[in-house]
N, C-alpha and C. Protein backbone atom coordinates (compact mmCIF):
# COMPACT_ATOMS: atom_id res chain seq x y z
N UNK A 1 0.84 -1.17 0.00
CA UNK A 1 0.00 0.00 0.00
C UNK A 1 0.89 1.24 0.00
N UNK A 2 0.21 2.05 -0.81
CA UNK A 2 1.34 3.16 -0.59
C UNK A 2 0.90 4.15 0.10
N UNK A 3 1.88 5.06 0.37
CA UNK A 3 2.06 5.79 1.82
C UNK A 3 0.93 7.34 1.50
N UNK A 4 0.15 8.10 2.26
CA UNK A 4 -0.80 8.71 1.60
C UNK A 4 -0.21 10.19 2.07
N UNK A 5 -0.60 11.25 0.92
CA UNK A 5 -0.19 12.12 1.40
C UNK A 5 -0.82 13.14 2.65
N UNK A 6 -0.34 13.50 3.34
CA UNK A 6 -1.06 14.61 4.52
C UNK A 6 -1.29 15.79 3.84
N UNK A 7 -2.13 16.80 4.05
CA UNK A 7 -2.81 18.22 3.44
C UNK A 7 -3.93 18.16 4.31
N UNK A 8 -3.43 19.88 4.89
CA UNK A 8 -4.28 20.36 5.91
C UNK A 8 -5.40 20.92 5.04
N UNK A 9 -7.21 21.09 5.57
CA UNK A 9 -7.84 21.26 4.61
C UNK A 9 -8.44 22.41 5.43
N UNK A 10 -8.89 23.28 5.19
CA UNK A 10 -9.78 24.42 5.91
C UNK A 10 -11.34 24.02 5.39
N UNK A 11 -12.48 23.77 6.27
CA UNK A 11 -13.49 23.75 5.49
C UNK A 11 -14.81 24.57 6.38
N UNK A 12 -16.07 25.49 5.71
CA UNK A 12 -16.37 25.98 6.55
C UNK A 12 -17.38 24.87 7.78
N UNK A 13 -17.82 25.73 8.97
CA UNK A 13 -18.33 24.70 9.91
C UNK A 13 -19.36 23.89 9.39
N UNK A 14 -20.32 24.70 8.38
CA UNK A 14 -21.36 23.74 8.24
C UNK A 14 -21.12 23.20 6.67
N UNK A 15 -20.14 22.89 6.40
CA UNK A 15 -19.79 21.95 5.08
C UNK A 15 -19.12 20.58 6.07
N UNK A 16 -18.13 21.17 6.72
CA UNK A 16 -17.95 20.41 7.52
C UNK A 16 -18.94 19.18 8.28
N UNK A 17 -20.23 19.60 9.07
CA UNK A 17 -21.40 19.39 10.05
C UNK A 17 -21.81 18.64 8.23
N UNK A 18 -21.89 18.57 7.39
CA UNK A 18 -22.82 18.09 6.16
C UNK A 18 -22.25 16.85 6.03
N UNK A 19 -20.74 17.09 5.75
CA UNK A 19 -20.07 15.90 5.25
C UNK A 19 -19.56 14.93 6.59
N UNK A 20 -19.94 15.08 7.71
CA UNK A 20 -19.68 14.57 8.99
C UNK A 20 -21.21 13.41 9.20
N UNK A 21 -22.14 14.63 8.55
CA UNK A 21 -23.65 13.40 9.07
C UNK A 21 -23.35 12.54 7.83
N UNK A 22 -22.69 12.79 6.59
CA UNK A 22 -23.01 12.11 5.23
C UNK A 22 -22.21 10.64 5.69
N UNK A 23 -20.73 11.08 6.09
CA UNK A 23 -19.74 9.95 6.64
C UNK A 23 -20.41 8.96 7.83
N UNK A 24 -21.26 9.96 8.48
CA UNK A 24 -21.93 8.83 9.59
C UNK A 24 -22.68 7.46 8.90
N UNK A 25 -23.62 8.52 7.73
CA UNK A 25 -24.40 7.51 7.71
C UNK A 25 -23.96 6.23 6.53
N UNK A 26 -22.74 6.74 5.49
CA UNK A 26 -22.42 5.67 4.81
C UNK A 26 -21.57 4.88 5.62
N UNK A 27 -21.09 4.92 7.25
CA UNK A 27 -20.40 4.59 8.25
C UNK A 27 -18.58 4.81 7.59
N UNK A 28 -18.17 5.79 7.45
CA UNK A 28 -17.13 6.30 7.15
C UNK A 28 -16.55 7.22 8.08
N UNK A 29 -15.45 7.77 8.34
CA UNK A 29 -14.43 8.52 8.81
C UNK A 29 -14.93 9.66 7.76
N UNK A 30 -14.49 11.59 8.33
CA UNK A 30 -14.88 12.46 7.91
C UNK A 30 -13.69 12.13 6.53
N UNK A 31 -12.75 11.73 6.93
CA UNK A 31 -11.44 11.72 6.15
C UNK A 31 -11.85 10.69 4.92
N UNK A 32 -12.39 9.70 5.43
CA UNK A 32 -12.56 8.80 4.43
C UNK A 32 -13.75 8.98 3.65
N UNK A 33 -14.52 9.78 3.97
CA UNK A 33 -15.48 10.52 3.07
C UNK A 33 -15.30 11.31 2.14
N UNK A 34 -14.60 12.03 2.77
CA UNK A 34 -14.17 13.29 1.81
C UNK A 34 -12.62 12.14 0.59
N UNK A 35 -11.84 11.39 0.72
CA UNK A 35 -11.49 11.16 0.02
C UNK A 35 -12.07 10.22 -0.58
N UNK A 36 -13.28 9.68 -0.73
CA UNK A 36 -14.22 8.63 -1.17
C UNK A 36 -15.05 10.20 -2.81
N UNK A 37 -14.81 10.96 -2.00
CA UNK A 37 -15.67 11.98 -2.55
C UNK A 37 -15.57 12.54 -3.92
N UNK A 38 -13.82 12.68 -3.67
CA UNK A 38 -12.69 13.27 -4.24
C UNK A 38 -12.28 12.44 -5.37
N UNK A 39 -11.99 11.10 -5.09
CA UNK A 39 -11.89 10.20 -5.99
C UNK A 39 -12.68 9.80 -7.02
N UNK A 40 -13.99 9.98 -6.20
CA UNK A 40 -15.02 10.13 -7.27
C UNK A 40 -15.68 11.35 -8.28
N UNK A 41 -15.14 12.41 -8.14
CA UNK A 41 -15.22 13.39 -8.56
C UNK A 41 -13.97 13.55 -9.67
N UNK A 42 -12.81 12.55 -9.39
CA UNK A 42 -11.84 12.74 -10.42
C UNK A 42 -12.04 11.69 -11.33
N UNK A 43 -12.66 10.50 -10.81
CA UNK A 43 -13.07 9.35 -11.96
C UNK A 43 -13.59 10.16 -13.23
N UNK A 44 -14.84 10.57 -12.26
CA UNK A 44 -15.84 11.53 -12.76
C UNK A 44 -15.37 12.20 -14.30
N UNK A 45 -14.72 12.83 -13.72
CA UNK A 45 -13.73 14.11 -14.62
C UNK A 45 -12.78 13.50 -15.60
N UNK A 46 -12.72 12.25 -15.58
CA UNK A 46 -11.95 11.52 -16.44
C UNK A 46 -10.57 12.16 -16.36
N UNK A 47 -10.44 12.40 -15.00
CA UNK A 47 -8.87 12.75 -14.40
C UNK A 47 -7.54 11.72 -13.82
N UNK A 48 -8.29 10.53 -13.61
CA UNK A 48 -7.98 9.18 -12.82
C UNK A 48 -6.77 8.96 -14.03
N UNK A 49 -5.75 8.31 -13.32
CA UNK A 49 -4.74 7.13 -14.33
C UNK A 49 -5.83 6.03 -14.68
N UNK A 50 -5.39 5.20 -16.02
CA UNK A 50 -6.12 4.60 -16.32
C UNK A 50 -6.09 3.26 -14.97
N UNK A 51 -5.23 2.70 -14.45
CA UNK A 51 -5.07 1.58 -13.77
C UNK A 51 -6.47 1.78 -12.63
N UNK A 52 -5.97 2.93 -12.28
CA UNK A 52 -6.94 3.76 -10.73
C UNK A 52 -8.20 3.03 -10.98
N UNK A 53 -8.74 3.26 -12.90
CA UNK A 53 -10.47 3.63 -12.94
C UNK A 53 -10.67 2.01 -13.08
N UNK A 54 -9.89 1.05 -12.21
CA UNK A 54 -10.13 -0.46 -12.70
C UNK A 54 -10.46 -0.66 -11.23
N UNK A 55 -9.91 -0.19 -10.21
CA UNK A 55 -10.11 -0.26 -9.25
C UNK A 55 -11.96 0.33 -8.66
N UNK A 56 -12.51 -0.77 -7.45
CA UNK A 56 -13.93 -0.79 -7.02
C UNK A 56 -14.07 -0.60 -5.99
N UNK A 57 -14.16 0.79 -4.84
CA UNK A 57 -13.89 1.31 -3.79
C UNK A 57 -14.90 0.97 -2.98
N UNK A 58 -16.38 0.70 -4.13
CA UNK A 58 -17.54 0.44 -3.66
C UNK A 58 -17.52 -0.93 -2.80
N UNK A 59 -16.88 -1.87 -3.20
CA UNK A 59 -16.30 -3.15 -2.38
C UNK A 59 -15.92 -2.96 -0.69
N UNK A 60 -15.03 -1.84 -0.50
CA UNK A 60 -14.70 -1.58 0.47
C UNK A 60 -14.46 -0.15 0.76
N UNK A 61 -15.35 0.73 1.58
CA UNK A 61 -15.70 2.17 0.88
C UNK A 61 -14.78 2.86 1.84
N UNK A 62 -13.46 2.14 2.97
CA UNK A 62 -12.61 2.60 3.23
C UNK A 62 -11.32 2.55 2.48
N UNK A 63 -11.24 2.01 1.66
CA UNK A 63 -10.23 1.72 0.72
C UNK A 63 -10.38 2.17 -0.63
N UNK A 64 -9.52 3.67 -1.02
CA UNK A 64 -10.14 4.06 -1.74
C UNK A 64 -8.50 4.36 -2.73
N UNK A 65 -8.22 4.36 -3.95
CA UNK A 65 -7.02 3.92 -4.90
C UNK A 65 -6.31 5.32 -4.79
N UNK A 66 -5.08 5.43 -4.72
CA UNK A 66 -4.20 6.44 -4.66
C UNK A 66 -4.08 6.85 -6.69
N UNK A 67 -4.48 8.52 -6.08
CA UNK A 67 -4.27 9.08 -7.58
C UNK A 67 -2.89 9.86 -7.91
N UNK A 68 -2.38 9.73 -8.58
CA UNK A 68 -0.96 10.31 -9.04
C UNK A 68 -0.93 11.41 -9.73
């Protein structure tokens, strides 16, 4: 597994309070939400390496593919 990068994020309180009930209820970490989020927003965007968009996060929605 490779090693993930740290980045401090500023977000306001109630984006924050949004994506905190969203993480509750898919039972996720705020962290692992927001990069569940992110990843999917770059699939999305057809931003992903191709290897990344082979990978199925939905399997395990804490385990989510490192983008380069």
């Amino acid at each position: 597994m490779s090693e993930k990068k740290k980045y401090l994020l500023r977000l306001d309180e109630r984006l924050y309070a949004a994506l905190e009930r969203w993480a509750a209820h898919d039972l996720r970490s705020v962290n692992a939400q927001i990069e569940f989020l992110l990843t999917d927003a770059v699939r999305k965007a057809g931003r992903a390496n191709p290897q990344d968009q082979n990978d199925d996060t939905r399997a395990n929605p804490d385990s989510t593919p490192t983008i380069s």
